[in-house]
C-alpha atoms as a PDB file:
ATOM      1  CA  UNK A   1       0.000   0.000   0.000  1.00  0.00           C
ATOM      2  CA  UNK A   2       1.316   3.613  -0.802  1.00  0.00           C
ATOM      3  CA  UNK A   3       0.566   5.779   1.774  1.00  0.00           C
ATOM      4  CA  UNK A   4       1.539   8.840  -0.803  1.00  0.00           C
ATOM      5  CA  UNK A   5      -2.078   8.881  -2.011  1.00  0.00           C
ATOM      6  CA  UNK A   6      -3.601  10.509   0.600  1.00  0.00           C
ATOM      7  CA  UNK A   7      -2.041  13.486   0.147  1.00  0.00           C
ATOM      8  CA  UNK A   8      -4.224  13.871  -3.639  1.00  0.00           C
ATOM      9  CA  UNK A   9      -7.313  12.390  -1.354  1.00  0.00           C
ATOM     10  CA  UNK A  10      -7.239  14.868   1.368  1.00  0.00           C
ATOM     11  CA  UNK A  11      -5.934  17.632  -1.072  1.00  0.00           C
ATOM     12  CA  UNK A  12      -8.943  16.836  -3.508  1.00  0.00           C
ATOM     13  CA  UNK A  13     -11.595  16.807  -0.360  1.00  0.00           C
ATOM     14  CA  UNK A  14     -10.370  19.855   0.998  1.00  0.00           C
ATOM     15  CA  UNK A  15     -10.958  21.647  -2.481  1.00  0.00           C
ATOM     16  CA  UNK A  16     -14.087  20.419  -3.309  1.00  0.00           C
ATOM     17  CA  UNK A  17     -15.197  22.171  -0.240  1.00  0.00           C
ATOM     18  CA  UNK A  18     -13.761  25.176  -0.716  1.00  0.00           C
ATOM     19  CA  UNK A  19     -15.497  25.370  -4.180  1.00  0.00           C
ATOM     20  CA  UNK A  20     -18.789  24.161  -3.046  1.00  0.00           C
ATOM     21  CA  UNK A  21     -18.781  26.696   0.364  1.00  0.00           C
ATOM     22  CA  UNK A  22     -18.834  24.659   2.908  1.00  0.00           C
ATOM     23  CA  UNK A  23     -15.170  25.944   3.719  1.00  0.00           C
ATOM     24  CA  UNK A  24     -14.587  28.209   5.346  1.00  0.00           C
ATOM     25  CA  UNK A  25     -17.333  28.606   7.870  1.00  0.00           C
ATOM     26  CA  UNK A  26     -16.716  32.433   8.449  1.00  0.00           C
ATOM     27  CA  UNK A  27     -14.362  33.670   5.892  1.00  0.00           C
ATOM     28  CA  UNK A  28     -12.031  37.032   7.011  1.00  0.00           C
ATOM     29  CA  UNK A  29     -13.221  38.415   3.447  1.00  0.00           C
ATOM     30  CA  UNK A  30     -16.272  37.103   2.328  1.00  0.00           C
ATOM     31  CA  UNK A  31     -16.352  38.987  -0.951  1.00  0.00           C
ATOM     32  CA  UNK A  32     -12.701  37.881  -2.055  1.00  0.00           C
ATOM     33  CA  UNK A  33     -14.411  34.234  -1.577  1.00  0.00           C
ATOM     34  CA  UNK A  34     -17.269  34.606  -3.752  1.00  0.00           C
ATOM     35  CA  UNK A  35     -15.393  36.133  -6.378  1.00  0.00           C
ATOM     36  CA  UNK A  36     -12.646  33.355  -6.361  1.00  0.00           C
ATOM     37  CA  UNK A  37     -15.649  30.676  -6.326  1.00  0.00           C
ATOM     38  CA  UNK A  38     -17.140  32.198  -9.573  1.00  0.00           C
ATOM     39  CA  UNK A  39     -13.686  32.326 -10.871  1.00  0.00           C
ATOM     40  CA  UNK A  40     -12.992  28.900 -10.067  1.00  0.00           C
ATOM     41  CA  UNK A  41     -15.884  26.977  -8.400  1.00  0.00           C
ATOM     42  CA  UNK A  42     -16.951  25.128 -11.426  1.00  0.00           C
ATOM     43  CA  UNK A  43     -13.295  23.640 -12.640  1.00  0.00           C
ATOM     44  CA  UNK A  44     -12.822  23.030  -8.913  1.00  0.00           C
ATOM     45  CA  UNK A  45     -16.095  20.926  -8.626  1.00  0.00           C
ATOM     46  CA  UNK A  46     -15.010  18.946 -11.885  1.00  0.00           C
ATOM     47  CA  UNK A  47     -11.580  18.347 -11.190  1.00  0.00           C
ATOM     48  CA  UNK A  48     -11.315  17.099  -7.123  1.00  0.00           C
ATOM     49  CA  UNK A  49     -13.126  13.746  -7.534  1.00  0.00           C
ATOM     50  CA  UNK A  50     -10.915  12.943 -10.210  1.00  0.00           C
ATOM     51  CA  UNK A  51      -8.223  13.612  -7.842  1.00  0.00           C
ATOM     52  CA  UNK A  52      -9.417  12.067  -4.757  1.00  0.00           C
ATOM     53  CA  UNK A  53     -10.044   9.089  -7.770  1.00  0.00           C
ATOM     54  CA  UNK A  54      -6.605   9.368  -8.826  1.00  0.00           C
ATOM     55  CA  UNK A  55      -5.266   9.314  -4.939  1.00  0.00           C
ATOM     56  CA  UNK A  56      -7.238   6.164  -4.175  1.00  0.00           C
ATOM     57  CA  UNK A  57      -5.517   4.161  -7.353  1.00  0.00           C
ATOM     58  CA  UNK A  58      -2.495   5.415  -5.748  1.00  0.00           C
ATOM     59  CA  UNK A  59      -3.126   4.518  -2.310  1.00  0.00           C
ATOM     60  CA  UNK A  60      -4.313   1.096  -3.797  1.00  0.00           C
ATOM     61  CA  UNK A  61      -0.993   0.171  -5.827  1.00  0.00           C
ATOM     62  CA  UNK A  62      -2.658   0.639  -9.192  1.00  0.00           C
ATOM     63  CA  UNK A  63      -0.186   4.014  -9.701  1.00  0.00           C
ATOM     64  CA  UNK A  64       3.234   3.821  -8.929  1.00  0.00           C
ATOM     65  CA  UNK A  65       3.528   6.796  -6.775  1.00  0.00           C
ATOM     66  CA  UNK A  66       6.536   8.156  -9.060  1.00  0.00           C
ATOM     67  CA  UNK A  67       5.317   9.408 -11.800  1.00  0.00           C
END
């Protein structure tokens, strides 16, 4: 087992949040957030699962973790 995928997994959770608001509760600046999720909410919400995908293939052996 390759414990180097959960870095991807936890990386790929954490910005799926971000993108979807649930992260951060109570933002310093809540207009710099909103503007960055508009910006970059909808690639974000595409592009984590296949990372948190790619971390579990890596975290299963499937992926040699250097690539």
């Amino acid at each position: 087992m390759n414990i180097e995928g959960i870095i991807p997994i936890l990386g790929g959770i954490y910005g799926y949040f971000l993108a979807t608001g649930y992260l951060p509760k109570k933002p310093k600046e809540p207009e710099k957030m909103e503007i960055w999720r508009n910006k970059f909410g909808g690639f974000m919400k595409k592009a984590c699962p296949f990372l948190v995908v790619f971390g579990l293939l890596q975290l299963l052996g499937f992926i040699p973790s250097s690539i």
